[in-house]
PDB file of N, CA and C in Angstrom:
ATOM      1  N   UNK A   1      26.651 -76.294  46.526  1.00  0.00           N
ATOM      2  CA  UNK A   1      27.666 -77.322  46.753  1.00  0.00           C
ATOM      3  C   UNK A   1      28.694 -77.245  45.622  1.00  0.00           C
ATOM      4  N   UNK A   2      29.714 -77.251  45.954  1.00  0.00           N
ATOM      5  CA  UNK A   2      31.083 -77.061  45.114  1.00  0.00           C
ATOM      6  C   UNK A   2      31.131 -78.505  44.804  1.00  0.00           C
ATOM      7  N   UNK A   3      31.520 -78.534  43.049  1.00  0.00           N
ATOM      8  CA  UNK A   3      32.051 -79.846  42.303  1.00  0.00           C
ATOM      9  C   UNK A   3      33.421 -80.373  43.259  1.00  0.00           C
ATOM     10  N   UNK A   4      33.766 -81.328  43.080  1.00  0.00           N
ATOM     11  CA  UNK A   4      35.217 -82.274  43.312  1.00  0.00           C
ATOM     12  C   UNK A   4      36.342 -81.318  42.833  1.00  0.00           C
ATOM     13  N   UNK A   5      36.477 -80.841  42.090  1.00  0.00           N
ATOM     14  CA  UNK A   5      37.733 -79.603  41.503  1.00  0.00           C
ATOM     15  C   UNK A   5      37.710 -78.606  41.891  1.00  0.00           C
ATOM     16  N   UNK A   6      36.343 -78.193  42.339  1.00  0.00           N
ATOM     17  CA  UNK A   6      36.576 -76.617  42.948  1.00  0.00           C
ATOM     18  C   UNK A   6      36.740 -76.936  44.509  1.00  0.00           C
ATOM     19  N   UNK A   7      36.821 -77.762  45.399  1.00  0.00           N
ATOM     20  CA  UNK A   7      36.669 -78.175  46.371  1.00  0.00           C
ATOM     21  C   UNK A   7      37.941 -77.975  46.393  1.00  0.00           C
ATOM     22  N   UNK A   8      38.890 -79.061  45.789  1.00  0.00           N
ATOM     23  CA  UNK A   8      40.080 -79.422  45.497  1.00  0.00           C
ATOM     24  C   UNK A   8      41.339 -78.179  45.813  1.00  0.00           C
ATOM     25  N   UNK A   9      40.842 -77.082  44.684  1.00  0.00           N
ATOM     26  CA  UNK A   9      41.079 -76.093  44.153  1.00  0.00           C
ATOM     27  C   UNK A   9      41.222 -75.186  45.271  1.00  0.00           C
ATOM     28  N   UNK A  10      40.058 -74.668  46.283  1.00  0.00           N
ATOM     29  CA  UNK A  10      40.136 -73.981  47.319  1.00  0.00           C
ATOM     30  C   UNK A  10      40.707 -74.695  48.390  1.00  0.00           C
ATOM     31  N   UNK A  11      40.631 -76.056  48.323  1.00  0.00           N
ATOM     32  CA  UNK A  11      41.357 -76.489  49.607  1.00  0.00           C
ATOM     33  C   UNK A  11      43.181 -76.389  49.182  1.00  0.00           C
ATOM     34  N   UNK A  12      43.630 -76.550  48.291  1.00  0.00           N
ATOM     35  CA  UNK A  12      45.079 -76.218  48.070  1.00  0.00           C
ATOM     36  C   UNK A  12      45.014 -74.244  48.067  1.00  0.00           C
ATOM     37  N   UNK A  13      44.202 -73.728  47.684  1.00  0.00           N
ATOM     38  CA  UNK A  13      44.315 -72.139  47.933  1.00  0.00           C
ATOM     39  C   UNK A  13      44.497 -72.073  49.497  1.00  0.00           C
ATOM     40  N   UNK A  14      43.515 -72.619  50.110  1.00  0.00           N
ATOM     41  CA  UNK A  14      43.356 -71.993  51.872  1.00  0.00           C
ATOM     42  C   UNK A  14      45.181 -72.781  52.539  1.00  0.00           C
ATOM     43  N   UNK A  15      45.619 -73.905  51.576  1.00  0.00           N
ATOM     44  CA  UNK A  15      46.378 -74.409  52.510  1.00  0.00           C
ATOM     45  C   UNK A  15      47.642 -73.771  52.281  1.00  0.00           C
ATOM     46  N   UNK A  16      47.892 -73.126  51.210  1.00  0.00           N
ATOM     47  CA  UNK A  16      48.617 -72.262  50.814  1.00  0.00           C
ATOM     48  C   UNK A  16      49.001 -70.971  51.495  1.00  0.00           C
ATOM     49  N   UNK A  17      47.497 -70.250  51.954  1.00  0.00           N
ATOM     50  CA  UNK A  17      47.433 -69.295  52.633  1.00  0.00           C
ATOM     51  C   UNK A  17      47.772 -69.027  54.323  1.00  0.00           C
ATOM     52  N   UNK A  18      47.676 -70.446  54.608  1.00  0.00           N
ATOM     53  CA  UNK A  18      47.990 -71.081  55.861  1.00  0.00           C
ATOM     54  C   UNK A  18      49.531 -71.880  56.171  1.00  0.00           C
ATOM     55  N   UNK A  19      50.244 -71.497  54.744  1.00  0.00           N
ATOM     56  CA  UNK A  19      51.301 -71.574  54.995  1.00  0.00           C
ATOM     57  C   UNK A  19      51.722 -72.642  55.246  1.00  0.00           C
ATOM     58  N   UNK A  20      50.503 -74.434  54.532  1.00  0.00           N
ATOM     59  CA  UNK A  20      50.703 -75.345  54.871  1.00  0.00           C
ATOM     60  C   UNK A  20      51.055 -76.278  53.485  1.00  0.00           C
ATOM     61  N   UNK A  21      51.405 -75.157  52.718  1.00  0.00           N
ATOM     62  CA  UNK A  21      51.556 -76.417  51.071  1.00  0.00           C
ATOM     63  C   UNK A  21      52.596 -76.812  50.277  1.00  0.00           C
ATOM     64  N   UNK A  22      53.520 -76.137  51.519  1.00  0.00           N
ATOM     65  CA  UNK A  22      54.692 -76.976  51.425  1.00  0.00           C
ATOM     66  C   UNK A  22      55.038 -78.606  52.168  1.00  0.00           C
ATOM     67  N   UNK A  23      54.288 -78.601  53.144  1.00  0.00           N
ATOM     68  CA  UNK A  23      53.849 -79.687  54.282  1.00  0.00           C
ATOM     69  C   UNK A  23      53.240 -80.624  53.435  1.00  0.00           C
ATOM     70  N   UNK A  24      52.124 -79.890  52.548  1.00  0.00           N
ATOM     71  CA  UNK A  24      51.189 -81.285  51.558  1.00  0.00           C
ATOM     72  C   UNK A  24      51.897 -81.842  50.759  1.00  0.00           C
ATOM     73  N   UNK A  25      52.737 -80.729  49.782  1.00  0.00           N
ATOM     74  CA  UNK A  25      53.495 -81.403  48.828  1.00  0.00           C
ATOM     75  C   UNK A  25      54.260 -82.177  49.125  1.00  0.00           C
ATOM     76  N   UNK A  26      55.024 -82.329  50.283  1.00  0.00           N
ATOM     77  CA  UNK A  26      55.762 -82.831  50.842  1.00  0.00           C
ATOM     78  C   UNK A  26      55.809 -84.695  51.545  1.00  0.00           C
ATOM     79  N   UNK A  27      54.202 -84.239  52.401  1.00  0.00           N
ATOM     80  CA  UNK A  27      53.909 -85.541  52.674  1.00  0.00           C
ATOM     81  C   UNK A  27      52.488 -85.910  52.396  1.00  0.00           C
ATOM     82  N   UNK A  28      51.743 -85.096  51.992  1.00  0.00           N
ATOM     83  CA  UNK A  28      50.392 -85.565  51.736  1.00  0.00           C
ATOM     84  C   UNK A  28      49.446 -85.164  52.443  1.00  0.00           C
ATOM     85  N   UNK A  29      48.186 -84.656  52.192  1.00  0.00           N
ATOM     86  CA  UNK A  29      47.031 -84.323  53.094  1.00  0.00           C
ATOM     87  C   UNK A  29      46.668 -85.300  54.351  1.00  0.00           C
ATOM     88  N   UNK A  30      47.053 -86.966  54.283  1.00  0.00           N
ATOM     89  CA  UNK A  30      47.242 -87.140  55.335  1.00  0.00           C
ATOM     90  C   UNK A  30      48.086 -86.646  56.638  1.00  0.00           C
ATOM     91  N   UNK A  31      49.598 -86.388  56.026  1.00  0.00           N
ATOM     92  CA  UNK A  31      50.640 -85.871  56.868  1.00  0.00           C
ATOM     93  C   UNK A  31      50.284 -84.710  57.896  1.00  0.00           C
ATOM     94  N   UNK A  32      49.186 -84.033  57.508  1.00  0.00           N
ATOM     95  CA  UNK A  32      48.660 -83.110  58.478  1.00  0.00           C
ATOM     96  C   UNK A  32      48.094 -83.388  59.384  1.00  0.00           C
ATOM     97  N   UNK A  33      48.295 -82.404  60.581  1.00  0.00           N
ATOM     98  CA  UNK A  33      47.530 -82.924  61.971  1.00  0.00           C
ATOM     99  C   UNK A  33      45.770 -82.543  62.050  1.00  0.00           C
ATOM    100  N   UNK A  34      45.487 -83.051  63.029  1.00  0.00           N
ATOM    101  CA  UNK A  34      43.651 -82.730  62.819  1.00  0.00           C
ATOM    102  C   UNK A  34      43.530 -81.488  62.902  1.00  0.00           C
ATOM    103  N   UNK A  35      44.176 -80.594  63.644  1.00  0.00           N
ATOM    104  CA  UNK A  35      44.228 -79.164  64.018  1.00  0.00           C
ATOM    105  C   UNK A  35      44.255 -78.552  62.891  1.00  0.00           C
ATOM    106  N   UNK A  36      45.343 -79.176  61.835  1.00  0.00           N
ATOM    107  CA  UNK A  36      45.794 -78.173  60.565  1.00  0.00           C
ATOM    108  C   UNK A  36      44.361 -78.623  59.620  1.00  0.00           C
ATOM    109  N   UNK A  37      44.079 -80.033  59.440  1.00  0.00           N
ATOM    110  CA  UNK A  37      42.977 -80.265  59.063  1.00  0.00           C
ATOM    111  C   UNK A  37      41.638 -79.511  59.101  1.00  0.00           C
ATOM    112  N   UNK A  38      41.431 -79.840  60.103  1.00  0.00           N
ATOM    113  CA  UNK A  38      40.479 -78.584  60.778  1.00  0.00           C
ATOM    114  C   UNK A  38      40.177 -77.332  60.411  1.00  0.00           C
ATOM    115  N   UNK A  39      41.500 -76.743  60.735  1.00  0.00           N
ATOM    116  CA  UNK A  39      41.255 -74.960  60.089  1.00  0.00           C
ATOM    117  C   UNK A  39      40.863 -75.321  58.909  1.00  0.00           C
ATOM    118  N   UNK A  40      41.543 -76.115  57.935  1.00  0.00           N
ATOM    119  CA  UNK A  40      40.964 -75.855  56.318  1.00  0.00           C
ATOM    120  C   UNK A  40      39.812 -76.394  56.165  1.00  0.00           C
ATOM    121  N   UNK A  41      39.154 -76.947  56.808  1.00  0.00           N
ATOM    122  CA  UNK A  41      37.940 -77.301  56.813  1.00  0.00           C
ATOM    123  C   UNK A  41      37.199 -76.250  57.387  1.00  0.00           C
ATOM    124  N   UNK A  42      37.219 -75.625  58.811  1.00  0.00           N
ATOM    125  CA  UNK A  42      36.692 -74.579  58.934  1.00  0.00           C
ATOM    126  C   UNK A  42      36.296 -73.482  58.255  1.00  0.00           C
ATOM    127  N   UNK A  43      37.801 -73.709  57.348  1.00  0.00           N
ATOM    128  CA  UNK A  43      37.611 -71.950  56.266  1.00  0.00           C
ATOM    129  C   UNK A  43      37.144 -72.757  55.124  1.00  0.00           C
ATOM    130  N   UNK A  44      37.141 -73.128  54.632  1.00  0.00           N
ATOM    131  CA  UNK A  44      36.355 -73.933  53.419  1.00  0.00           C
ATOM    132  C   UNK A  44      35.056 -74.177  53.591  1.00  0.00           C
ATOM    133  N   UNK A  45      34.662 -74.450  54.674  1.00  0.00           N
ATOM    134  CA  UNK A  45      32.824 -74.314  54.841  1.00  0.00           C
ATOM    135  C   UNK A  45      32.794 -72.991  54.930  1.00  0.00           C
ATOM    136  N   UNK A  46      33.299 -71.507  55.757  1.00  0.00           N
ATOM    137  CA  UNK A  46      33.042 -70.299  55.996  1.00  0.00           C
ATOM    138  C   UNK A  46      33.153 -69.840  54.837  1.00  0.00           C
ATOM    139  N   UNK A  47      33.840 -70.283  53.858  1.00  0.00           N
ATOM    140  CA  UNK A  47      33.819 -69.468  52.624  1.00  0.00           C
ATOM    141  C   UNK A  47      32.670 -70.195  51.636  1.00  0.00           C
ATOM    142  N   UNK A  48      32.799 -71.563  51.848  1.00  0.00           N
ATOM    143  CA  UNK A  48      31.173 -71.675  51.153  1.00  0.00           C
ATOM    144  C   UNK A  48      29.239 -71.091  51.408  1.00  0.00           C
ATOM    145  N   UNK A  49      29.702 -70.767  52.420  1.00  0.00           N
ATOM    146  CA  UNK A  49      28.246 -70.368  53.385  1.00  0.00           C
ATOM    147  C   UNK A  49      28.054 -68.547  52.581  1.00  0.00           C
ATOM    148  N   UNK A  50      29.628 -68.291  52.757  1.00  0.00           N
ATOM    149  CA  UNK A  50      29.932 -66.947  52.038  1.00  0.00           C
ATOM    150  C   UNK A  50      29.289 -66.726  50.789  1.00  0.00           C
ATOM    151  N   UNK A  51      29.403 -67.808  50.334  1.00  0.00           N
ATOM    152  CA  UNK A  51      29.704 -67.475  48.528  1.00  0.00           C
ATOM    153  C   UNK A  51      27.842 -67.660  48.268  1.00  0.00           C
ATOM    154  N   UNK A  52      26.952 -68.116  49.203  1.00  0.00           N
ATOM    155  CA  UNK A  52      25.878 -69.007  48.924  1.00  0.00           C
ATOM    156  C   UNK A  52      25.464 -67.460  48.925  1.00  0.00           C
TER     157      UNK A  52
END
């Protein structure tokens, strides 16, 4: 299980990569839709299962 900062940390990496962190900075991790939500949640568990 990833600390609060590394969580943090990869979830601004994946949203970045997804071409969505201009959207966060912008309006906030709420401002995203469940869909966009979603994927980074998707890849953020797939990469933790990874790393285990």
């Amino acid at each position: 299980m990833l600390d609060k900062k590394t969580r943090e940390k990869l979830k601004i990496e994946i949203a970045e990569e997804l071409g969505l962190l201009e959207k966060v900075k912008k309006v906030g991790w709420k401002g995203l839709t469940a869909k966009e939500s979603g994927k980074i949640g998707g890849i953020m568990t797939a990469r933790q299962k990874k790393g285990q």
